[in-house]
Every structure is written in C-alpha cells, then in structure tokens.
PDB file of N, CA and C in Angstrom:
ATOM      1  N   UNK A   1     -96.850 -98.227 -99.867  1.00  0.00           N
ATOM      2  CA  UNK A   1     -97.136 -97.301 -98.774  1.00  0.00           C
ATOM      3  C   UNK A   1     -96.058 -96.212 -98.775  1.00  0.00           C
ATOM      4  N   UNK A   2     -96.526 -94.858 -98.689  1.00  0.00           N
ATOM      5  CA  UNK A   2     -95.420 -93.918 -98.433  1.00  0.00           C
ATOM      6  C   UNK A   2     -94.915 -93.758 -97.144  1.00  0.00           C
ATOM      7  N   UNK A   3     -93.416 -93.118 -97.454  1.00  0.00           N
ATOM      8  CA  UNK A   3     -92.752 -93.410 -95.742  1.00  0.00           C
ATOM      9  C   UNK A   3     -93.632 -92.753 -94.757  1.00  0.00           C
ATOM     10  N   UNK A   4     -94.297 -91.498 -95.227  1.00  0.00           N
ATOM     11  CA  UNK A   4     -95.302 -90.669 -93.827  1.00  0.00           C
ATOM     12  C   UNK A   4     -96.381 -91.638 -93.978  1.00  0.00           C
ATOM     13  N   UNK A   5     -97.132 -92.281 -94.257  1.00  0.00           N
ATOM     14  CA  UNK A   5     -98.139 -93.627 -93.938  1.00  0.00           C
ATOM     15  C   UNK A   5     -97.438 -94.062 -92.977  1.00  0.00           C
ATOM     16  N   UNK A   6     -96.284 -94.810 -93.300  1.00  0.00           N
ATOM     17  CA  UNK A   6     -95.639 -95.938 -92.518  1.00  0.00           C
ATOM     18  C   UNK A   6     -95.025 -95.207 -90.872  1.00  0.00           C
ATOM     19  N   UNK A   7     -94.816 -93.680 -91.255  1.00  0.00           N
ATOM     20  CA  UNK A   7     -94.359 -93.204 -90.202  1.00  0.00           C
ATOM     21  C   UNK A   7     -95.724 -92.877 -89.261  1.00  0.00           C
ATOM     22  N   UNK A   8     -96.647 -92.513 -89.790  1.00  0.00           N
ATOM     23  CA  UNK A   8     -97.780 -92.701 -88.811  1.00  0.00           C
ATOM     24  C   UNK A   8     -98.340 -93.678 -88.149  1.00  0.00           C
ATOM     25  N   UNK A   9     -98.104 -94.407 -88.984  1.00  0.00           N
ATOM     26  CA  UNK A   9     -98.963 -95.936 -88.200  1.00  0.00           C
ATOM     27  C   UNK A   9     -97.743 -96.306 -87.380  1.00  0.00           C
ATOM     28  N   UNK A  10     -96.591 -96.152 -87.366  1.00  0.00           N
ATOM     29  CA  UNK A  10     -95.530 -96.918 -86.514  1.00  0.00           C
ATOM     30  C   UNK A  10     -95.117 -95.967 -85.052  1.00  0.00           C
ATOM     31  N   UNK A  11     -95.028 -95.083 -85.636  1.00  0.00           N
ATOM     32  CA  UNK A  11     -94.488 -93.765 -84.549  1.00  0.00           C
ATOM     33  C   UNK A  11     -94.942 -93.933 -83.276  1.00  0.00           C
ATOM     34  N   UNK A  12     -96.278 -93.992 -83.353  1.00  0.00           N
ATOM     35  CA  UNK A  12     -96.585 -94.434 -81.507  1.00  0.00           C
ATOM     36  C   UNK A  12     -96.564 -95.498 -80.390  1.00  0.00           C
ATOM     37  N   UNK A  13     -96.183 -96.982 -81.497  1.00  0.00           N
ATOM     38  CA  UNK A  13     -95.361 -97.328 -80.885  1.00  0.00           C
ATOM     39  C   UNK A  13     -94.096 -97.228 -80.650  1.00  0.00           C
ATOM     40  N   UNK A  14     -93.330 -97.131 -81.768  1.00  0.00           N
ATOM     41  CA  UNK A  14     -92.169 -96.582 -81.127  1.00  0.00           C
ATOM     42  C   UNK A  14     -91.724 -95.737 -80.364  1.00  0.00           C
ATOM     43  N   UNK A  15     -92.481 -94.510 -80.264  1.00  0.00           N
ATOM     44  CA  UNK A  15     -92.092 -93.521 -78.566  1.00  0.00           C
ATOM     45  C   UNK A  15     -92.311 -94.310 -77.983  1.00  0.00           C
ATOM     46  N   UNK A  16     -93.092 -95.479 -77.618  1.00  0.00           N
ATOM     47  CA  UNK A  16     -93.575 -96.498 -76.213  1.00  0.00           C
ATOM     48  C   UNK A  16     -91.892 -97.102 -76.301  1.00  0.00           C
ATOM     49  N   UNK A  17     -91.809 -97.709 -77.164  1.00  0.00           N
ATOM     50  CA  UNK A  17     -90.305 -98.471 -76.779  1.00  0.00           C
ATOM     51  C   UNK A  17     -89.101 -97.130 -76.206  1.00  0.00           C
ATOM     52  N   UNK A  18     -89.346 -96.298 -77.195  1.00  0.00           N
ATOM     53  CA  UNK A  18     -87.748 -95.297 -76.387  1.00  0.00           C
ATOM     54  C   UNK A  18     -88.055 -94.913 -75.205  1.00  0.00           C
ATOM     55  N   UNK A  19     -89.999 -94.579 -74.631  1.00  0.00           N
ATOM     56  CA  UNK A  19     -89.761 -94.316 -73.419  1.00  0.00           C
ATOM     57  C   UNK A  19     -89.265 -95.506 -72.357  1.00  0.00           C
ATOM     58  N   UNK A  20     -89.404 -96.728 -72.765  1.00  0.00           N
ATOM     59  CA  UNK A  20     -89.352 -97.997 -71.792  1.00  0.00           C
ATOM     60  C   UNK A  20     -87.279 -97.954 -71.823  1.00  0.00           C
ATOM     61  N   UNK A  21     -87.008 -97.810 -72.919  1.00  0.00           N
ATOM     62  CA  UNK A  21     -85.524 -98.401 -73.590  1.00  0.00           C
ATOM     63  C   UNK A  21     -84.927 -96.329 -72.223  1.00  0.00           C
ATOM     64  N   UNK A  22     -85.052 -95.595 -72.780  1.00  0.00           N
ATOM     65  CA  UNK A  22     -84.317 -94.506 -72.396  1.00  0.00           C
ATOM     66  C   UNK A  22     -85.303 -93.631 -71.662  1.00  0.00           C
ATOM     67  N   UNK A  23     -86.149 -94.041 -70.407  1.00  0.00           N
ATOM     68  CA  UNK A  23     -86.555 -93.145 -70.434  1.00  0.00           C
ATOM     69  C   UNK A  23     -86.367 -91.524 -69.559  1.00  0.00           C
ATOM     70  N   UNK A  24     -85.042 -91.476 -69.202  1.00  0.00           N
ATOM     71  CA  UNK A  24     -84.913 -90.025 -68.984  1.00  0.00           C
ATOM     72  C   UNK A  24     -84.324 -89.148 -69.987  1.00  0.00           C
ATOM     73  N   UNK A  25     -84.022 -89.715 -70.730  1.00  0.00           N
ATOM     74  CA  UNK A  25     -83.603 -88.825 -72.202  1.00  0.00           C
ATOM     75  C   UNK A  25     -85.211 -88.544 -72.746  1.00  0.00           C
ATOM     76  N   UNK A  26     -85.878 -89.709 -72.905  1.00  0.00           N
ATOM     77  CA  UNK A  26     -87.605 -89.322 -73.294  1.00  0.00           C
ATOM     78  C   UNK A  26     -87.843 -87.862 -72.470  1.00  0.00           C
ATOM     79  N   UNK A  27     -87.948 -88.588 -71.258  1.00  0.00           N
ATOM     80  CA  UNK A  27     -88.689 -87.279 -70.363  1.00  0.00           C
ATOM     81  C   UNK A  27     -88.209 -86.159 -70.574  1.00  0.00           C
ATOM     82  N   UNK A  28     -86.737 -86.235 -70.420  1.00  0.00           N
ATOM     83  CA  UNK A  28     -85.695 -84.791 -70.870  1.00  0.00           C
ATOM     84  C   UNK A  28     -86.266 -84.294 -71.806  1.00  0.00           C
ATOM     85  N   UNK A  29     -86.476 -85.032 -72.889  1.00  0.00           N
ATOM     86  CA  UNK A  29     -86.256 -83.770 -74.342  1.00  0.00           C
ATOM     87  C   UNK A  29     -87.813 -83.471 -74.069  1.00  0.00           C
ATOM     88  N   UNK A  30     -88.937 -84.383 -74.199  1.00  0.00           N
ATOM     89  CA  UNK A  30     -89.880 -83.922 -74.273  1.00  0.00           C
ATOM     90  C   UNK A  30     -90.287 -83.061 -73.038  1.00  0.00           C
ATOM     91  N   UNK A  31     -89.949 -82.752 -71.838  1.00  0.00           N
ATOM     92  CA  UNK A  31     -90.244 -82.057 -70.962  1.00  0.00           C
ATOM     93  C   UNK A  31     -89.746 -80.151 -71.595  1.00  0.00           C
ATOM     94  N   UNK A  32     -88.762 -81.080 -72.532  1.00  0.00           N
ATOM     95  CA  UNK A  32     -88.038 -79.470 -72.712  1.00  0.00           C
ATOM     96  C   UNK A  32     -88.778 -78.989 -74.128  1.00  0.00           C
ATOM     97  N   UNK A  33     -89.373 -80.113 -74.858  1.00  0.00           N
ATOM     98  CA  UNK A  33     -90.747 -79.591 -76.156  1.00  0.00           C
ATOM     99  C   UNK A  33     -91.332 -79.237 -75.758  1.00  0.00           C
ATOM    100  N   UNK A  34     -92.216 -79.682 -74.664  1.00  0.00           N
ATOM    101  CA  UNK A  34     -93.143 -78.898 -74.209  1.00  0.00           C
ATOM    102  C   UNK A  34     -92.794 -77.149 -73.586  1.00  0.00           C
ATOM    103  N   UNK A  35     -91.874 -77.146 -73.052  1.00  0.00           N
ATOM    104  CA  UNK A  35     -91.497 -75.852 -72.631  1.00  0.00           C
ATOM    105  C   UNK A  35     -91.430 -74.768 -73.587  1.00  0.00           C
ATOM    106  N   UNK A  36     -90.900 -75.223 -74.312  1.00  0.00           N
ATOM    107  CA  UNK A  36     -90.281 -74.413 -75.730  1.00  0.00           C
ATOM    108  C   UNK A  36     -91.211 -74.194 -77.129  1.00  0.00           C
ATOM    109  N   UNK A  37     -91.713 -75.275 -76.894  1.00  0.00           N
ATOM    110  CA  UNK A  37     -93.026 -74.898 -77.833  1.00  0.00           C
ATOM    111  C   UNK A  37     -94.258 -74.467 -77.348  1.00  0.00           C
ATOM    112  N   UNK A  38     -94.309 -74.233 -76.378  1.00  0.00           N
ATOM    113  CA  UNK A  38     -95.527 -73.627 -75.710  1.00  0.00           C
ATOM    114  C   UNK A  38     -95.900 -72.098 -76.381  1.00  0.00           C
ATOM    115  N   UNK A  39     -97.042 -71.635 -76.045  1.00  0.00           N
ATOM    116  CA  UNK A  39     -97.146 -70.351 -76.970  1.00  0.00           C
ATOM    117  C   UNK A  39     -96.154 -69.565 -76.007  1.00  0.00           C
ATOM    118  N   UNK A  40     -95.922 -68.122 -76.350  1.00  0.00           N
ATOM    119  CA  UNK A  40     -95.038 -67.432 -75.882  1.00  0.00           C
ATOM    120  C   UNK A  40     -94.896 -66.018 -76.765  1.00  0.00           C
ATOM    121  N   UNK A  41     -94.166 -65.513 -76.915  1.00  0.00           N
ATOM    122  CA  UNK A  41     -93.975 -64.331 -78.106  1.00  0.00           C
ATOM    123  C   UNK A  41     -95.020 -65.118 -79.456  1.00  0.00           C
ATOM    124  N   UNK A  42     -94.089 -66.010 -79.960  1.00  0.00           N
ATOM    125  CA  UNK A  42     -94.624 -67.253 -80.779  1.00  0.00           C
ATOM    126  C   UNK A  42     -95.619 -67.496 -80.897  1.00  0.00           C
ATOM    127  N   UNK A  43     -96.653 -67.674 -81.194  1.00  0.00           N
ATOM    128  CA  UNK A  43     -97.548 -68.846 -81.557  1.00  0.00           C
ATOM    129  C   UNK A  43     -97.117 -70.086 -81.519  1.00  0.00           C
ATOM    130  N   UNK A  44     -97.768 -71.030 -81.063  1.00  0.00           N
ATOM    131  CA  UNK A  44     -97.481 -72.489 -81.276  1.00  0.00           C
ATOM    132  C   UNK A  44     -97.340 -72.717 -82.398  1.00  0.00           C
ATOM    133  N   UNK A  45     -98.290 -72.671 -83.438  1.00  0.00           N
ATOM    134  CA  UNK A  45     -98.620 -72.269 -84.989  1.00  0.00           C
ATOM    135  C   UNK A  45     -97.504 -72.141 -85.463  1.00  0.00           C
ATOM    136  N   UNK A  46     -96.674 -70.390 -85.025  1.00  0.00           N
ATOM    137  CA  UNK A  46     -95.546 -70.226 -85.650  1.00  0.00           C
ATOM    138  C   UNK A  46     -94.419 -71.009 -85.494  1.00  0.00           C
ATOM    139  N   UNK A  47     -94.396 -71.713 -84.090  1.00  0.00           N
ATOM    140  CA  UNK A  47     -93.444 -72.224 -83.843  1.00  0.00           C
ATOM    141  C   UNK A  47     -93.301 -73.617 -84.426  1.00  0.00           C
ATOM    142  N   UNK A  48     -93.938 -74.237 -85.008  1.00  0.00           N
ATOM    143  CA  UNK A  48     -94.417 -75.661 -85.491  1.00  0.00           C
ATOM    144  C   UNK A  48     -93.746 -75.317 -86.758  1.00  0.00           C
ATOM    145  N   UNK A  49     -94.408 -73.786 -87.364  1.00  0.00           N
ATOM    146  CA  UNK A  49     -93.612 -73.637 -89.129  1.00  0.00           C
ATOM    147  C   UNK A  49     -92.524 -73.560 -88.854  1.00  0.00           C
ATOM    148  N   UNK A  50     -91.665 -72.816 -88.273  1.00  0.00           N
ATOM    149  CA  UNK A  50     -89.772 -73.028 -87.893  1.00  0.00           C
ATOM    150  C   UNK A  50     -89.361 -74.554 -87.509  1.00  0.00           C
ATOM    151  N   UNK A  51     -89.905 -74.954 -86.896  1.00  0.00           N
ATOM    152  CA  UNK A  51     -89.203 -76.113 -86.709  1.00  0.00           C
ATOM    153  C   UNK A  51     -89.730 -77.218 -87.973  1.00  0.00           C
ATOM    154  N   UNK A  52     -90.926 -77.105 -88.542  1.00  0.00           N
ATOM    155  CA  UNK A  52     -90.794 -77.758 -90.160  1.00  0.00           C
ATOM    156  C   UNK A  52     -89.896 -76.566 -90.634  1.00  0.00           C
ATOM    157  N   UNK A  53     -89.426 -76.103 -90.593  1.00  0.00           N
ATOM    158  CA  UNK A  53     -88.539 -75.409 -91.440  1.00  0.00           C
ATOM    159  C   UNK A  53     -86.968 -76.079 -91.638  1.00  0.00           C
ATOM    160  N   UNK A  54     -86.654 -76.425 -90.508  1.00  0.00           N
ATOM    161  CA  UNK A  54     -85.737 -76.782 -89.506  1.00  0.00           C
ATOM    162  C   UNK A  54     -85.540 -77.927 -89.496  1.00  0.00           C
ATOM    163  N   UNK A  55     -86.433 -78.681 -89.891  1.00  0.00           N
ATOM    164  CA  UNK A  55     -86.770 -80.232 -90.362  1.00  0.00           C
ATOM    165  C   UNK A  55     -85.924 -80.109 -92.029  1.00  0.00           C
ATOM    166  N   UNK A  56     -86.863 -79.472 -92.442  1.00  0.00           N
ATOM    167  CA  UNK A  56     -86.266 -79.802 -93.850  1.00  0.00           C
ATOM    168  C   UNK A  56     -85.042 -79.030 -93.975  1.00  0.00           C
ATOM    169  N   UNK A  57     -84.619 -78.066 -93.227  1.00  0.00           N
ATOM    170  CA  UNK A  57     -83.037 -78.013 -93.802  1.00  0.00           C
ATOM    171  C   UNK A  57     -82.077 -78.984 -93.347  1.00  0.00           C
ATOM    172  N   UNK A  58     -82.428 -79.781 -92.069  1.00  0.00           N
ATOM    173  CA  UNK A  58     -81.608 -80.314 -91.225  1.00  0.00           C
ATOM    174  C   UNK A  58     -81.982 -82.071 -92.066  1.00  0.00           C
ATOM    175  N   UNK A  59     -82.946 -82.516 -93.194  1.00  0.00           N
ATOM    176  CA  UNK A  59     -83.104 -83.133 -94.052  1.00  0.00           C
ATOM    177  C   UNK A  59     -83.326 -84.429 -93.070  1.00  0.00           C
ATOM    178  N   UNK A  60     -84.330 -84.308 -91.975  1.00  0.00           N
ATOM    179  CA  UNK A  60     -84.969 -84.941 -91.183  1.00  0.00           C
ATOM    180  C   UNK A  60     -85.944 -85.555 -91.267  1.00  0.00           C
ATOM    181  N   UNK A  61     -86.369 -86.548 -92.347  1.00  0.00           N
ATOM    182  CA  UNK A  61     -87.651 -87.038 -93.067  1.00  0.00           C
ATOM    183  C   UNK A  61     -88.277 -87.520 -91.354  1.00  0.00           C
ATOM    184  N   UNK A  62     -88.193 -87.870 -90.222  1.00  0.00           N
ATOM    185  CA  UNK A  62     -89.292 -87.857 -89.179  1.00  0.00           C
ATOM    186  C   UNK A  62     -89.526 -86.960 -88.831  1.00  0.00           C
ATOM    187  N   UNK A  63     -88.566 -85.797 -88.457  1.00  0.00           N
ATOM    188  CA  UNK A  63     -89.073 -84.894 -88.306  1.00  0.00           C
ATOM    189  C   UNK A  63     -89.791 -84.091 -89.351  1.00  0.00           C
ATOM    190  N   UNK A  64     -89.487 -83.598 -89.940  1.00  0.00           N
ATOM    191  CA  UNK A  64     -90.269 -83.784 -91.321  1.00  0.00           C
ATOM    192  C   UNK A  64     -92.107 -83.929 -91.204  1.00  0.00           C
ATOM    193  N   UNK A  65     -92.305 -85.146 -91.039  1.00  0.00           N
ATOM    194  CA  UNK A  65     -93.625 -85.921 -90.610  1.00  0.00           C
ATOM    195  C   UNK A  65     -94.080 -85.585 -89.559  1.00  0.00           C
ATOM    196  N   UNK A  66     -93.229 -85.143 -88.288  1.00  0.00           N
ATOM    197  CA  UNK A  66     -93.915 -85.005 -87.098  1.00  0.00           C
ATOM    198  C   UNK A  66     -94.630 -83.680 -86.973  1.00  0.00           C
ATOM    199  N   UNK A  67     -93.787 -82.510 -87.993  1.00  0.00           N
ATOM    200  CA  UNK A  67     -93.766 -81.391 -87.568  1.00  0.00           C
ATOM    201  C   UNK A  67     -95.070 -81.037 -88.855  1.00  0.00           C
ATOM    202  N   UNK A  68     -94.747 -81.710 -89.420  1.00  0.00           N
ATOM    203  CA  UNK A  68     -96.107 -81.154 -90.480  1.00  0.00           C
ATOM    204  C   UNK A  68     -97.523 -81.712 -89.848  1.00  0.00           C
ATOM    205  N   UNK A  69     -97.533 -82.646 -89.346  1.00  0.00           N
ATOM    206  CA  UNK A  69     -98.867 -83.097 -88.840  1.00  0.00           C
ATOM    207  C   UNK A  69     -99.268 -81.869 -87.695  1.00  0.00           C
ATOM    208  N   UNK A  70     -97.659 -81.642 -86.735  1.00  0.00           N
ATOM    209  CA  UNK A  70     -98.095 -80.594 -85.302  1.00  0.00           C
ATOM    210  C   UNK A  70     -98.178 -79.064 -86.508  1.00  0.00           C
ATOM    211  N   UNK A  71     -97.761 -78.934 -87.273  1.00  0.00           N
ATOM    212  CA  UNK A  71     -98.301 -77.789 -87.899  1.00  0.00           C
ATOM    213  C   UNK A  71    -100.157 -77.857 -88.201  1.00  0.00           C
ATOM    214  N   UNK A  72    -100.256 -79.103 -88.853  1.00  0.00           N
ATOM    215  CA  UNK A  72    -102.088 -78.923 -89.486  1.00  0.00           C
ATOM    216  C   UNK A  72    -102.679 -79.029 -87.994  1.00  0.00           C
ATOM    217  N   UNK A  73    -101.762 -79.831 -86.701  1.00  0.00           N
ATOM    218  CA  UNK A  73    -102.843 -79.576 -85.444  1.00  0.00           C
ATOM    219  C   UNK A  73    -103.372 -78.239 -85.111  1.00  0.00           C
ATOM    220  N   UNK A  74    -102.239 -77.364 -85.117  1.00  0.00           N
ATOM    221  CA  UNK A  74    -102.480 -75.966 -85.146  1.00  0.00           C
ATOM    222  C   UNK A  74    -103.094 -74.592 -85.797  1.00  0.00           C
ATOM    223  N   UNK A  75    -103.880 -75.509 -87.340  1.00  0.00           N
ATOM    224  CA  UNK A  75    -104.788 -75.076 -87.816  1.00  0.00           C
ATOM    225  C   UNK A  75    -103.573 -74.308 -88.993  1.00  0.00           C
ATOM    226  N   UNK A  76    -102.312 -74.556 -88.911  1.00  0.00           N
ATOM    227  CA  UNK A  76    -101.598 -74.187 -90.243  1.00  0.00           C
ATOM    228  C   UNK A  76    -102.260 -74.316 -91.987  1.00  0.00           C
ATOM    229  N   UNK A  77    -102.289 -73.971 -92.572  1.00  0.00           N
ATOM    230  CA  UNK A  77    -103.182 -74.787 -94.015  1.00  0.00           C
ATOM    231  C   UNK A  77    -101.897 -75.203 -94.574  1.00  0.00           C
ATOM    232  N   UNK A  78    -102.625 -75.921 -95.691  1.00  0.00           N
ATOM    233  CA  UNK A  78    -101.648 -76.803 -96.423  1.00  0.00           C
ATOM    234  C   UNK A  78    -100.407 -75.548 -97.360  1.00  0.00           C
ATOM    235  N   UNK A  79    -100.973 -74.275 -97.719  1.00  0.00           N
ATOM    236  CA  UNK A  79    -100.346 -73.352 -98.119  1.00  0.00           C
ATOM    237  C   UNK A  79     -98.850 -72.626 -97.251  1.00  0.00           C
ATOM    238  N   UNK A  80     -99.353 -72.676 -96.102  1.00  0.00           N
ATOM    239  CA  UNK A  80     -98.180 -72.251 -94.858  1.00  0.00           C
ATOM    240  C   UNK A  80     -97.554 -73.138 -94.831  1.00  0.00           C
ATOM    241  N   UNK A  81     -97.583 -74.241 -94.461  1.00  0.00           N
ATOM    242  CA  UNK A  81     -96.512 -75.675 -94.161  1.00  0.00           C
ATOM    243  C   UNK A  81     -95.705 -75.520 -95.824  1.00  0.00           C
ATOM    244  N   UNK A  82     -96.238 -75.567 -96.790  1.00  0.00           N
ATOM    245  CA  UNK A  82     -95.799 -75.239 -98.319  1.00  0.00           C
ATOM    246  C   UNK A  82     -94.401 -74.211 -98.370  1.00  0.00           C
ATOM    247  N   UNK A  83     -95.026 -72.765 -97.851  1.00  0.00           N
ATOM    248  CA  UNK A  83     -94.182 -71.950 -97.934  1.00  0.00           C
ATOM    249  C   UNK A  83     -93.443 -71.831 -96.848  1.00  0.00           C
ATOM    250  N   UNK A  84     -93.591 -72.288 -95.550  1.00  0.00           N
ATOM    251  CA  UNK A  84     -92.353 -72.648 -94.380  1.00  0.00           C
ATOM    252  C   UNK A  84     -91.489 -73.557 -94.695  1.00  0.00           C
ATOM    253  N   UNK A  85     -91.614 -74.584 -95.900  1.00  0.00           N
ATOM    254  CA  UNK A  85     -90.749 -74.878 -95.999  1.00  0.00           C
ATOM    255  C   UNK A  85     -90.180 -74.614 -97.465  1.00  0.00           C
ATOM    256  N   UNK A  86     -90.602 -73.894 -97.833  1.00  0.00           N
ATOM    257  CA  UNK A  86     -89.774 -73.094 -99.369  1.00  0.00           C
ATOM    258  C   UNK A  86     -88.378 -72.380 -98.580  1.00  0.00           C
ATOM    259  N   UNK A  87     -89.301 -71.628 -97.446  1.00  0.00           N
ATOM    260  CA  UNK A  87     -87.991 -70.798 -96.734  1.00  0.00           C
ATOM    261  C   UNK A  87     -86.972 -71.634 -96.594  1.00  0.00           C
ATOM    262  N   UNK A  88     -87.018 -72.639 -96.361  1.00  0.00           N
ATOM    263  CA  UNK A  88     -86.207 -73.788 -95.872  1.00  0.00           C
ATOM    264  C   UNK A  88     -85.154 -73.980 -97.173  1.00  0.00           C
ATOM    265  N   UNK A  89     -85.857 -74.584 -98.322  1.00  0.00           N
ATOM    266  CA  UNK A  89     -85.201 -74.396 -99.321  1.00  0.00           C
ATOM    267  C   UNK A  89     -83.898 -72.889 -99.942  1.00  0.00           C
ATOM    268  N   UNK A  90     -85.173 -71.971 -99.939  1.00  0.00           N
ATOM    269  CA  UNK A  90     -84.024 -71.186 -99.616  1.00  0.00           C
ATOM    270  C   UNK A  90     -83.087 -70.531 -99.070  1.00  0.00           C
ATOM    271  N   UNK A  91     -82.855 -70.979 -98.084  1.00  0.00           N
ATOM    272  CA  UNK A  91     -81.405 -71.151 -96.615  1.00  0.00           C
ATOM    273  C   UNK A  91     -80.885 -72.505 -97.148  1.00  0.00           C
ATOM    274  N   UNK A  92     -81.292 -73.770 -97.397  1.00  0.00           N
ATOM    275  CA  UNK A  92     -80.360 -74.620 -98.028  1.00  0.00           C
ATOM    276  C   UNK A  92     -80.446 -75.065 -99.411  1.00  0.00           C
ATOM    277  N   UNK A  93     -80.770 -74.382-100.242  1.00  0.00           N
ATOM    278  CA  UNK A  93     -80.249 -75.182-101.274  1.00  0.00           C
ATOM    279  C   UNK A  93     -80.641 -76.444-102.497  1.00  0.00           C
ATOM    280  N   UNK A  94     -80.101 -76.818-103.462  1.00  0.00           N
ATOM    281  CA  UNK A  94     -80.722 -78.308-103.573  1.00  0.00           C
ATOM    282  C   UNK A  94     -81.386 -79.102-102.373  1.00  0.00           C
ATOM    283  N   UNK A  95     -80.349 -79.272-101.384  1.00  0.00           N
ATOM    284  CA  UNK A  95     -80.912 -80.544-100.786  1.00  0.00           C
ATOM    285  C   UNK A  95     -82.529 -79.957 -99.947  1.00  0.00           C
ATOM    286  N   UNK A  96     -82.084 -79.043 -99.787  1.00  0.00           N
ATOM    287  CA  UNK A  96     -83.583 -78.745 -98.646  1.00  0.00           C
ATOM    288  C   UNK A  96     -84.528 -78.935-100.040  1.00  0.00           C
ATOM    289  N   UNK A  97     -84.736 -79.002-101.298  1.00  0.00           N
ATOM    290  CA  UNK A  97     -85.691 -78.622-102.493  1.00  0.00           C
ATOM    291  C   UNK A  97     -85.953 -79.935-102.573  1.00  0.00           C
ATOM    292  N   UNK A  98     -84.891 -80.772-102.026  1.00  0.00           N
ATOM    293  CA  UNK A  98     -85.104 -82.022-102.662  1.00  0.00           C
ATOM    294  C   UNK A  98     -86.163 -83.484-101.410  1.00  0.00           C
ATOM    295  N   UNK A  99     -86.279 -82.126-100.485  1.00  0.00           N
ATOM    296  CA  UNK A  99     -87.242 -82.596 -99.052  1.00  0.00           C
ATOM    297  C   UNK A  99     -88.486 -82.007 -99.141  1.00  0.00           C
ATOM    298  N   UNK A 100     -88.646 -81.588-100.192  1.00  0.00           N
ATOM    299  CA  UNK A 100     -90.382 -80.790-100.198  1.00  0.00           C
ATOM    300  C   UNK A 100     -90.853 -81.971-100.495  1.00  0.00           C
ATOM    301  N   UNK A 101     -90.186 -83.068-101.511  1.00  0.00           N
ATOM    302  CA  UNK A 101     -90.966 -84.140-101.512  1.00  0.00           C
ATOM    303  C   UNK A 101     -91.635 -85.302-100.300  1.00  0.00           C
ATOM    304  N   UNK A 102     -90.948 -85.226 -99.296  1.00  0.00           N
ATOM    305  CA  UNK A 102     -91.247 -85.602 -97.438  1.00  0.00           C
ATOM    306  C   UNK A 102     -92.445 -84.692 -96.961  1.00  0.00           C
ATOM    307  N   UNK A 103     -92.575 -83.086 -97.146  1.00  0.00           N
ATOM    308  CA  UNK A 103     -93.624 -82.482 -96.844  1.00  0.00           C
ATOM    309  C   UNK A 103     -94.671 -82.721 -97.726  1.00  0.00           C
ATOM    310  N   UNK A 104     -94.991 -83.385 -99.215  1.00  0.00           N
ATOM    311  CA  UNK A 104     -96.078 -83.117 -99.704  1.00  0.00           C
ATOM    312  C   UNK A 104     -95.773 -85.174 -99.172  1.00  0.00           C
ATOM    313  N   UNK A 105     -95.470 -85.978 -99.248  1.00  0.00           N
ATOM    314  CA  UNK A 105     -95.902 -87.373 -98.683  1.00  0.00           C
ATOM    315  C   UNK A 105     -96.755 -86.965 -97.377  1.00  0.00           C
ATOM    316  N   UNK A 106     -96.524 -86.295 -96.634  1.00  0.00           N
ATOM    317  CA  UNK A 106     -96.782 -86.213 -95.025  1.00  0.00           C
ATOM    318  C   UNK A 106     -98.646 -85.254 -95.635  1.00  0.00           C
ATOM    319  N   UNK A 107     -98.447 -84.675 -95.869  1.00  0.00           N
ATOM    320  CA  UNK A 107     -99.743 -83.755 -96.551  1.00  0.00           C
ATOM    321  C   UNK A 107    -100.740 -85.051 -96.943  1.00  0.00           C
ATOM    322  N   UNK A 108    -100.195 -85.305 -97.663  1.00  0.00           N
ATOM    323  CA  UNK A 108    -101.066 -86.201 -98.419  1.00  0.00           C
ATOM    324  C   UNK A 108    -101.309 -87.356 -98.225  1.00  0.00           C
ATOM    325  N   UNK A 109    -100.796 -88.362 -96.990  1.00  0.00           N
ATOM    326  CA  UNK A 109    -100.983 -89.079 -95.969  1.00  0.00           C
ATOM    327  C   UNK A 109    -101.911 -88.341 -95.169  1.00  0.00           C
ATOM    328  N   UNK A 110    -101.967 -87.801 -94.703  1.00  0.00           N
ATOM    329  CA  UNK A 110    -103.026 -86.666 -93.573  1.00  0.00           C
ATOM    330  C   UNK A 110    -103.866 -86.200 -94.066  1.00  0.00           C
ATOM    331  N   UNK A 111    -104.472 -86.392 -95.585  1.00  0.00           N
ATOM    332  CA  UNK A 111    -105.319 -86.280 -96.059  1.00  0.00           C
ATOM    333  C   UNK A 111    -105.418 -84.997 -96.285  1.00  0.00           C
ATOM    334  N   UNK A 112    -104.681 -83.883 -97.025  1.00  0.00           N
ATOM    335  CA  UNK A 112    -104.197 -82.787 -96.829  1.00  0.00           C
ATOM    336  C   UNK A 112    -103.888 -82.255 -98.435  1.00  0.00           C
TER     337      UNK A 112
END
C-alpha cells in the first residue's frame, strides 16, 4: 500500500482522536483554515496550489496528501497540482524534487 492509500483510509479517524485528545487547538487551527482559505482575492483553487506548494517545500508528506486531494476538490487537474509543485522544487532544491514523488503517490491513490 502507498503512504497516500494508507493516509486516506486512516486520516479521518485520526482528526476524530486529535479532536477528542486537543480539542481547542483542533477548533483553533481549523477555525483559522477555514478563514484563510476561503475564496477572497484568491481562489480557493489558487489557494490549495500554494499551500501544496508549501507542503512540498516544507517536505510535509501529510500535508502533501491533504492538499493535493483539496486541490482535485477544487477542480485543479492533475497538470496544475504537477506544476504547483515544480514551483516548489524550484524555491527548494533537491529536497523539494525529491517530494514530487508524495504528489504523484497522492494522484494516483485518488485515481488521478
């Protein structure tokens, strides 16, 4: 099984445990995702490719997974999520090049 398989099938329970284990840090951050990712100047769309962007420089394999799935929610194609995170690569480097492999697992788990 690849880690974005395993991260899909597991992920929703686990927000259930951090909201039970922490949940005003839950509510916090996500009260403040929702704020911030809301459309705005932005697109939701756009804002989903920066933060997969942001994922892979910051070499965040969940985030990574989370943000590529909220990218294809937003009707991103598999080509945009591709090149949002090339950008990524080039602001970091080897290591961000070496996380495209996390965006095409997550793709291709999602049937993508």
């Amino acid at each position: 099984m690849s880690n974005a398989k395993e991260y899909y099938s597991k992920m929703p329970a686990m927000m259930e445990q951090m909201k039970k284990a922490a949940p005003s840090v839950f509510d916090g951050f996500f009260g403040m995702f929702g704020k911030i990712m809301a459309a705005g100047a932005c697109s939701v769309k756009e804002k989903e490719l920066i933060a997969l962007g942001i994922a892979v420089h910051a070499k965040c394999e969940p985030c990574i997974f989370a943000h590529v799935k909220k990218c294809l929610d937003t009707g991103a194609t598999r080509e945009q999520i591709i090149e949002a995170a090339s950008v990524a690569v080039m602001m970091g480097g080897g290591p961000g090049f070496m996380h495209i492999s996390a965006v095409l697992d997550a793709l291709e788990a999602l049937g993508k």
